[in-house]
Protein backbone atom coordinates (compact mmCIF):
# COMPACT_ATOMS: atom_id res chain seq x y z
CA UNK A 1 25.99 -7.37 27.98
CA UNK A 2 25.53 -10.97 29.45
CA UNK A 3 24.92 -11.86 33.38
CA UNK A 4 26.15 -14.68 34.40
CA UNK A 5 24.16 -16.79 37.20
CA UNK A 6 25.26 -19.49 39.45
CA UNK A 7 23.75 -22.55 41.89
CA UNK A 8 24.77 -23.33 45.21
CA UNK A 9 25.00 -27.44 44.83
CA UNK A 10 25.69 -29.42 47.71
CA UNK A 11 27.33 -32.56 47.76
CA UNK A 12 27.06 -35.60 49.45
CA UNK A 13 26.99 -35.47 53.47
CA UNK A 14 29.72 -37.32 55.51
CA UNK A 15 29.37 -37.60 59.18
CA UNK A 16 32.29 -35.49 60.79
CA UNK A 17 31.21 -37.10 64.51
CA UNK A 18 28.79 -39.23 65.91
CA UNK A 19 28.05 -38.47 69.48
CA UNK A 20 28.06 -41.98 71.55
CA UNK A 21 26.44 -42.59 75.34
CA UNK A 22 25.76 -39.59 77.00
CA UNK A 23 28.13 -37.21 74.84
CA UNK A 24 26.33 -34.29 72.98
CA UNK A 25 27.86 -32.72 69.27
CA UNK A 26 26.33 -29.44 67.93
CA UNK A 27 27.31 -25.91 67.27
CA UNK A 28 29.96 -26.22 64.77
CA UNK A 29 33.01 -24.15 63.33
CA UNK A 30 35.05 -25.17 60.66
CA UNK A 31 38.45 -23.89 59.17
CA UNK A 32 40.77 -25.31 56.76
CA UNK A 33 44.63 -24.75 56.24
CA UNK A 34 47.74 -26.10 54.31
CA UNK A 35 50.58 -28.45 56.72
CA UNK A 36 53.27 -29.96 55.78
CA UNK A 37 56.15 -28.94 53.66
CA UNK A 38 56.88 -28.97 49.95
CA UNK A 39 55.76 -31.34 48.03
CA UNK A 40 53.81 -33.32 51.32
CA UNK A 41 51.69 -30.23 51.43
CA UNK A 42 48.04 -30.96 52.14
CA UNK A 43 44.52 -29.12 53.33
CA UNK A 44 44.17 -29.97 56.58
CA UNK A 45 40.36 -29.05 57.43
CA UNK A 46 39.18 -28.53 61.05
CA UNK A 47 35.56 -28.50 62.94
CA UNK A 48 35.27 -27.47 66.27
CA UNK A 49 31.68 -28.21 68.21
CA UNK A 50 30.43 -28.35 71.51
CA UNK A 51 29.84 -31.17 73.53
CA UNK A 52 27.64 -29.71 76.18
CA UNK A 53 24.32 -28.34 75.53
CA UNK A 54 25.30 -25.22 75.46
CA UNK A 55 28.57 -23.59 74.07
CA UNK A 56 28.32 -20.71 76.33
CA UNK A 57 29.14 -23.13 79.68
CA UNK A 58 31.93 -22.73 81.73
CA UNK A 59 34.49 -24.12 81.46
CA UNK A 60 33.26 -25.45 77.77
CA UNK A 61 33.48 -28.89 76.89
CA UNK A 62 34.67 -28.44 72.71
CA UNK A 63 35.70 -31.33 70.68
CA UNK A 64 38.08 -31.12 67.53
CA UNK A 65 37.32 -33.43 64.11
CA UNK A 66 40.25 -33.00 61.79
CA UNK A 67 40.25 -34.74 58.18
CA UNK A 68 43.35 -35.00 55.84
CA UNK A 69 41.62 -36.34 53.06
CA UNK A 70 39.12 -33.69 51.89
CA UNK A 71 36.36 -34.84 54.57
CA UNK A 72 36.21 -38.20 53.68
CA UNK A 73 37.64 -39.61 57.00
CA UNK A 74 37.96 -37.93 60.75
CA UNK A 75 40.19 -39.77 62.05
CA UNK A 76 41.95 -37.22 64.72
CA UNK A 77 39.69 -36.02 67.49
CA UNK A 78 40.73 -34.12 70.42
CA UNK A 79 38.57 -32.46 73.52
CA UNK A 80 39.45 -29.02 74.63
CA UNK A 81 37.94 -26.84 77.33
CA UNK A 82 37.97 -23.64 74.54
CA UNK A 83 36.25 -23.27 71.47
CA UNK A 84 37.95 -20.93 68.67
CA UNK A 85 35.31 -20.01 65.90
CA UNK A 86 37.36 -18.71 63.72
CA UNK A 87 41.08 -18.97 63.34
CA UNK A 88 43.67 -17.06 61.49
CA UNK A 89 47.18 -18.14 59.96
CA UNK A 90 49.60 -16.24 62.11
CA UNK A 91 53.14 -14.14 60.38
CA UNK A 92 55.02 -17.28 61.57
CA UNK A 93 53.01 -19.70 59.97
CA UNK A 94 51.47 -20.66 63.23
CA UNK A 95 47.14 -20.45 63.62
CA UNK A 96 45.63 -19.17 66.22
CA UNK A 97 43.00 -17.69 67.70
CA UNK A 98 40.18 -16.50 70.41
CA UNK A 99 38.21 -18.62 72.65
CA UNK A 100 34.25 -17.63 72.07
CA UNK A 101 34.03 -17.66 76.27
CA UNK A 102 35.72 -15.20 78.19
CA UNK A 103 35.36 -14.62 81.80
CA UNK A 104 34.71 -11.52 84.15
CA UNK A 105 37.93 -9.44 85.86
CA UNK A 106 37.03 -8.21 89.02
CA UNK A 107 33.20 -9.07 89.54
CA UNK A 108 29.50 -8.85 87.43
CA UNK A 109 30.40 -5.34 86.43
CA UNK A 110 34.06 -4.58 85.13
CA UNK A 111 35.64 -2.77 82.27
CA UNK A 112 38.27 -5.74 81.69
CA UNK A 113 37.67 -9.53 81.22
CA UNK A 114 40.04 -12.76 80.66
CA UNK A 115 40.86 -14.04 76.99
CA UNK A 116 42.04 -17.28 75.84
CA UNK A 117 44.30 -17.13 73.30
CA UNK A 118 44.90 -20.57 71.02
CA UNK A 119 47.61 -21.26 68.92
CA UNK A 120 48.99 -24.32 67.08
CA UNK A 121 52.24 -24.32 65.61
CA UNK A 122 52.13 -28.06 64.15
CA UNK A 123 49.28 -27.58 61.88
CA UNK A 124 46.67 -28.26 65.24
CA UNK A 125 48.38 -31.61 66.84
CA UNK A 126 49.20 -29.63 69.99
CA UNK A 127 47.82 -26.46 71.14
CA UNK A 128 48.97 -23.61 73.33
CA UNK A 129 47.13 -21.78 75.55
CA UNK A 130 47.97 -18.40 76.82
CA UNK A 131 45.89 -15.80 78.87
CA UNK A 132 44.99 -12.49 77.18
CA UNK A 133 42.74 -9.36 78.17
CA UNK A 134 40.14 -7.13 76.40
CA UNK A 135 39.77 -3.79 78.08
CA UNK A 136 36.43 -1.78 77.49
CA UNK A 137 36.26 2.15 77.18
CA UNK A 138 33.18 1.47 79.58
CA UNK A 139 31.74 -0.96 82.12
CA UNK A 140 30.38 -4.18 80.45
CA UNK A 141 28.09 -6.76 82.76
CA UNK A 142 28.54 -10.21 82.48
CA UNK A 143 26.51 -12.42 79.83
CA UNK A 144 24.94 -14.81 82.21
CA UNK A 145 24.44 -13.30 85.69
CA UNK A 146 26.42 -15.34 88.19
CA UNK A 147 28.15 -17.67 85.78
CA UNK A 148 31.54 -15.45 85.79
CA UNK A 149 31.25 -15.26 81.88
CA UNK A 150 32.67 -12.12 80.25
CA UNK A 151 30.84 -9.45 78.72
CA UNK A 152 31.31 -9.63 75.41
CA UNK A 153 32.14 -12.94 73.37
CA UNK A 154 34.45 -13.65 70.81
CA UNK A 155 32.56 -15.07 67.16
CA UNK A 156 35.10 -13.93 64.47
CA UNK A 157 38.28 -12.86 63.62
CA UNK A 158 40.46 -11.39 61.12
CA UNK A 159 44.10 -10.80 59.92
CA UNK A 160 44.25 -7.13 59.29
CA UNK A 161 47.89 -6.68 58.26
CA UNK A 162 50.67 -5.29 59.28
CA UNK A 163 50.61 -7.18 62.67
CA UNK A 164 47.13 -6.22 63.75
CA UNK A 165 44.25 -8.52 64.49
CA UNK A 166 40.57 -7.34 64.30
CA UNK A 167 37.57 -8.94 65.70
CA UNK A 168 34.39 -9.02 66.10
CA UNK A 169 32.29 -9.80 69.57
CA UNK A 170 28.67 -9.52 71.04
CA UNK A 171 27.60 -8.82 74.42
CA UNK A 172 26.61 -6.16 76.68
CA UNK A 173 28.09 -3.07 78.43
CA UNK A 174 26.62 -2.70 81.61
CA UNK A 175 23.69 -0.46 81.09
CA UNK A 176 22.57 -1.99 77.32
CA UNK A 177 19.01 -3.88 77.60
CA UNK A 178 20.03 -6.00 74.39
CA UNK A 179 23.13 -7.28 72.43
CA UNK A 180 26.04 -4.96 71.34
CA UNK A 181 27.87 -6.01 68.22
CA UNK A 182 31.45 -4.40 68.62
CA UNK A 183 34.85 -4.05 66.36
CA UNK A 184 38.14 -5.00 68.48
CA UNK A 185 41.50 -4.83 67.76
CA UNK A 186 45.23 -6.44 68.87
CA UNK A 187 49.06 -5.74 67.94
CA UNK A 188 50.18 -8.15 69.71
CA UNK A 189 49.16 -11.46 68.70
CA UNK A 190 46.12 -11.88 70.87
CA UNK A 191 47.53 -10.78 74.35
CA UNK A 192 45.52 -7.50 74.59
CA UNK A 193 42.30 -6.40 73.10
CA UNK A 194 40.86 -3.01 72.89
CA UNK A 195 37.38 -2.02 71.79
CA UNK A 196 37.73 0.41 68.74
CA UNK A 197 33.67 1.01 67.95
CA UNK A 198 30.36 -0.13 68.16
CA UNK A 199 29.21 -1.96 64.57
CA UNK A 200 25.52 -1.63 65.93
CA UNK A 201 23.00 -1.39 68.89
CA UNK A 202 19.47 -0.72 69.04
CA UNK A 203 17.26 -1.74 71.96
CA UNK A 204 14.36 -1.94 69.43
CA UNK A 205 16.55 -4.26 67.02
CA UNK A 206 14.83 -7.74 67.37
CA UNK A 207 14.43 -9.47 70.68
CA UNK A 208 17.74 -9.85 71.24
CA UNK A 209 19.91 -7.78 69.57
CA UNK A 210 22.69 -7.08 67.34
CA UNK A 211 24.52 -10.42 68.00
CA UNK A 212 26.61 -13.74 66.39
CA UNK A 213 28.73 -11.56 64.38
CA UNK A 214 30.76 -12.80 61.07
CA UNK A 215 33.37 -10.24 59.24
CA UNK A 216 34.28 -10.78 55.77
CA UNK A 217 37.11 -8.54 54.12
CA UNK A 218 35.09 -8.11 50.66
CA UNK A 219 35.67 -7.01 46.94
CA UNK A 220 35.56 -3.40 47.10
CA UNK A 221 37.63 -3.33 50.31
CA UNK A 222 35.27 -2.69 53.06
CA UNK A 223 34.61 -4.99 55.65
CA UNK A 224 31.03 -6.79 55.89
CA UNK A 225 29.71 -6.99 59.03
CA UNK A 226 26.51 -9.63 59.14
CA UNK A 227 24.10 -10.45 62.55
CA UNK A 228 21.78 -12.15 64.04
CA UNK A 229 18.85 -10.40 65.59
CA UNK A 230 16.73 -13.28 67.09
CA UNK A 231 15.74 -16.97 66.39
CA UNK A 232 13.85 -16.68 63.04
CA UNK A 233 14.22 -13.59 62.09
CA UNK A 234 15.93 -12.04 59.26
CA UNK A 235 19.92 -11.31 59.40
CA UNK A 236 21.04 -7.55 59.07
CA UNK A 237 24.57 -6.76 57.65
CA UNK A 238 26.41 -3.36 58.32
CA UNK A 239 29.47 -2.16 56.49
CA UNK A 240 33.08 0.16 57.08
CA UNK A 241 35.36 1.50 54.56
CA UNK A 242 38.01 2.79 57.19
CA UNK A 243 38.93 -1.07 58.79
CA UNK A 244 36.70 -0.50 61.43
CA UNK A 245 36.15 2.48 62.87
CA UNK A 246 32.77 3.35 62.03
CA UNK A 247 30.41 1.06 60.86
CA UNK A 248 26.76 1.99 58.62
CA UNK A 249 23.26 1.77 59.50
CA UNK A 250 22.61 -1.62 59.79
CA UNK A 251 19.98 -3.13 56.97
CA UNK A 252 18.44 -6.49 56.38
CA UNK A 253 20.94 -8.75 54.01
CA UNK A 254 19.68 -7.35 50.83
CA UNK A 255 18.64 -9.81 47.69
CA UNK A 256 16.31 -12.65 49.22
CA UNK A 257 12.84 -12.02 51.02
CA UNK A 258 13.57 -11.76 54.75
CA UNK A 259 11.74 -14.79 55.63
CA UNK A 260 14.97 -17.00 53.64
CA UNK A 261 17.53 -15.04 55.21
CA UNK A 262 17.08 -16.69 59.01
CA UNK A 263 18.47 -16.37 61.07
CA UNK A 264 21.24 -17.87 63.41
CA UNK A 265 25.33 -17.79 63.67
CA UNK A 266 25.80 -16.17 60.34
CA UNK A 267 29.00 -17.48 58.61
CA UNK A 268 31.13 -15.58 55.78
CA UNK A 269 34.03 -16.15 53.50
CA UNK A 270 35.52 -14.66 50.56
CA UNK A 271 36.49 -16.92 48.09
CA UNK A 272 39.55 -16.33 46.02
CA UNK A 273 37.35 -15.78 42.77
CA UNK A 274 36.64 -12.69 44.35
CA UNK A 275 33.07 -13.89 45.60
CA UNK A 276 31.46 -13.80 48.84
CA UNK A 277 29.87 -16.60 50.33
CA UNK A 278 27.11 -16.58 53.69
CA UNK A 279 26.04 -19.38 55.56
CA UNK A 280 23.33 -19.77 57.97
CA UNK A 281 20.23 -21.41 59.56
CA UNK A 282 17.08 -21.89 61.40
CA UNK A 283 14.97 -23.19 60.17
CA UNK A 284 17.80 -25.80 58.15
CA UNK A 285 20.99 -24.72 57.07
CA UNK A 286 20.94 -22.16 54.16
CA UNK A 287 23.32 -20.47 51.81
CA UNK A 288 23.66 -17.57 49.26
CA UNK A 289 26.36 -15.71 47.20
CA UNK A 290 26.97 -12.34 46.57
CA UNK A 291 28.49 -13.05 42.84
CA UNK A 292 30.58 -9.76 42.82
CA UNK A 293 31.95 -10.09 45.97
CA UNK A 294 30.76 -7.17 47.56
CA UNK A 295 27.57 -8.35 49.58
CA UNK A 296 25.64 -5.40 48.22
CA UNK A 297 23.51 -7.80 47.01
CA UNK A 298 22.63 -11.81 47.71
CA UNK A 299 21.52 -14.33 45.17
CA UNK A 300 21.44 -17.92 44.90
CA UNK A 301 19.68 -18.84 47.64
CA UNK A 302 19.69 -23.23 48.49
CA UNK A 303 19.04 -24.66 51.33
CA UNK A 304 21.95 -26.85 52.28
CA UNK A 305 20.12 -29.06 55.00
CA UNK A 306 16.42 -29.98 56.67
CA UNK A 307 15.57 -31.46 59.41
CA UNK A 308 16.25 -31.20 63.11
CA UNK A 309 19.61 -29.24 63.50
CA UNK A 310 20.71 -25.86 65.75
CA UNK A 311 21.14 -24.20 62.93
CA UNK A 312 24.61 -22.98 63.10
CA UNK A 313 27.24 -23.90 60.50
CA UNK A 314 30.74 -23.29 60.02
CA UNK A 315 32.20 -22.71 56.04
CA UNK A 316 35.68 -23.12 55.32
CA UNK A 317 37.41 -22.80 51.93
CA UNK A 318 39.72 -25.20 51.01
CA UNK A 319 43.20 -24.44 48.57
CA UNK A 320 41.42 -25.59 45.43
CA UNK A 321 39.38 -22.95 46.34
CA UNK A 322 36.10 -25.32 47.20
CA UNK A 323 33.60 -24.35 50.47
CA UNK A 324 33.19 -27.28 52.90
CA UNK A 325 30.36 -26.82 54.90
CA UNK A 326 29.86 -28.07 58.86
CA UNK A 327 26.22 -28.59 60.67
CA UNK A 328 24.59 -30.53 63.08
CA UNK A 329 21.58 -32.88 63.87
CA UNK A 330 19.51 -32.70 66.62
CA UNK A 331 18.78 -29.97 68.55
CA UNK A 332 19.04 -30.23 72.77
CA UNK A 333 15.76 -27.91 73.54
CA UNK A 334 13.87 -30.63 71.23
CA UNK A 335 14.30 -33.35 74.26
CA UNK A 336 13.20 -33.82 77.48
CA UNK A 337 16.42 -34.82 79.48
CA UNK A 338 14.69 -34.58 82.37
CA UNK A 339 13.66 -38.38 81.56
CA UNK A 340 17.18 -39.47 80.58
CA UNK A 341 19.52 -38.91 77.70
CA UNK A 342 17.56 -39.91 74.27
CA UNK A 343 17.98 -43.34 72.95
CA UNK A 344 19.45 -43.53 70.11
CA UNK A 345 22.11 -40.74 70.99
CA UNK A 346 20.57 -37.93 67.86
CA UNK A 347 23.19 -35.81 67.82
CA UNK A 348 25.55 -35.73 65.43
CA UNK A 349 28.32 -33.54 63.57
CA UNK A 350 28.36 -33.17 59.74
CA UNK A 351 29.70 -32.11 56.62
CA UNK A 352 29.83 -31.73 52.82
CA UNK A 353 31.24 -29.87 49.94
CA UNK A 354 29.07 -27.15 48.41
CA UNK A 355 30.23 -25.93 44.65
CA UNK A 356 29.17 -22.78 42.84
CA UNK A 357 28.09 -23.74 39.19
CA UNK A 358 27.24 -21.57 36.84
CA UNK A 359 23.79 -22.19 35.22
CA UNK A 360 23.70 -20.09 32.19
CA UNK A 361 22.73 -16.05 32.21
């Protein structure tokens, strides 16, 4: 019996945006999705990014890039006070999804916070907004004491069938010392969200915690849970096999020595070949495939960017089937702003396609 073994080969980079005077561009999150009709169908592919120097302010200054000819061009950009990391295609046809900042109901302490719920319905010309709710079984405390953030912060989401929604957040009920990872779900198209289990918390876990979640639907049916546990350190991954409602211990992302599996914003995607794709970074951007799908095990480790950069990436797979890949350069805690906005502006929003070859067995 043969193995076959692929590469991770990334293609040329394109800039996606070019931050100009005193705008900032980091912290990105890509999708991509068919518009149009019949034969004028066409992958529309979409990268979100803040424009403050932090994603986490409120409100959030986000800015949309959206390309129409496979990332060679940007041409549409829009600025939006929400910032959707991951978006699903709705029953109607419509996307949508979950702002990443939510804010406090009721004080620093509640057991109920506001959600803003996106949704385009012309293939993300126009947006709606409309004002949801999570509820938690107990107390959470705000993020950022005195900012009026929520507890717990939307990073990805899926379409579970059947009308339901799941999702996965991080922050903190009120008497946790370090980030919760949690499971949530909705039947009703983002207007309520209820907290079905903890995926994993451990005051000893890192220095900060169980957080930056990314859910994957994989090839044996579970769902893959990855996280960050601190700024260069290694990413752990936790797994159910009932849709949520218990999760396993979590472990380090198995395959790779732990020193090339840091360590920010982890990003997954299945791939309709039935394989399983992870992106991530600090230091650089990085990448590796589980080849059967499963995430059991990682190979094919590449690094898919160096230099200056946050580290966070967005993936999105296009309907050939292809990953495009989002980063940034520049990272804000590398200036001094204190003596002005940097000359040349640094920052900067990009992208590029990343195939999976297969180099012999």
């Amino acid at each position: 019996m043969t193995t076959r073994r692929y590469e991770l080969k990334a293609g040329k980079l394109v800039i996606v945006d070019k931050a100009e005077g005193e705008r900032l561009c980091a912290f990105p999150a890509a999708a991509a999705f068919s518009v149009g009709e019949g034969s004028e169908t066409f992958t529309r592919l979409f990268v979100f990014f803040s424009q403050t120097k932090d994603d986490a302010n409120l409100p959030p200054s986000v800015g949309l890039r959206m390309s129409d000819d496979g990332g060679a061009t940007w041409p549409h950009y829009q600025s939006h006070e929400w910032f959707p990391i991951s978006l699903v295609r709705l029953p109607d046809g419509a996307i949508g999804g979950p702002s990443f900042v939510t804010e406090m109901i009721g004080g620093e302490v509640s057991d109920e916070q506001w959600v803003r719920w996106i949704e385009s319905a012309d293939g993300g010309m126009t947006w709606t907004v409309a004002e949801g709710r999570l509820v938690t079984p107990v107390p959470m405390r705000s993020v950022v004491s005195g900012s009026g953030r929520g507890g717990f912060a939307f990073t990805w989401l899926l379409d579970m069938g059947e009308g339901m929604l799941g999702a996965a957040l991080y922050g903190y009920y009120e008497a946790d010392t370090k980030y919760r990872t949690v499971w949530a779900q909705s039947t009703d198209r983002g207007a309520t969200w209820s907290i079905v289990s903890t995926v994993a918390y451990d005051p000893q876990a890192g220095p900060e915690g169980y957080c930056e979640p990314t859910v994957a639907r994989v090839a044996d049916g579970t769902l893959l849970c990855v996280m960050r546990i601190g700024s260069n350190k290694p990413l752990y991954q936790s797994r159910s096999a009932d849709n949520g409602r218990t999760w396993s211990v979590p472990v380090i992302v198995p395959g790779p020595a732990p020193e090339l599996a840091h360590s920010v914003l982890p990003a997954l995607r299945s791939l309709p070949d039935g394989k399983l794709a992870l992106s991530y970074g600090r230091p650089g951007t990085r990448m590796l495939l589980s080849e059967d799908g499963s995430g059991q095990s990682w190979t094919s480790f590449a690094t898919t960017y160096e230099g200056s950069t946050t580290g966070y990436t967005g993936i999105a797979i296009a309907g050939d089937g292809r990953l495009f890949l989002a980063g940034d350069k520049g990272a804000n805690w590398q200036y001094d702003f204190s003596a002005g906005f940097p000359r040349p502006n640094p920052f900067t929003i990009w992208g590029r396609w990343v195939d999976i070859v297969e180099c012999g067995e």
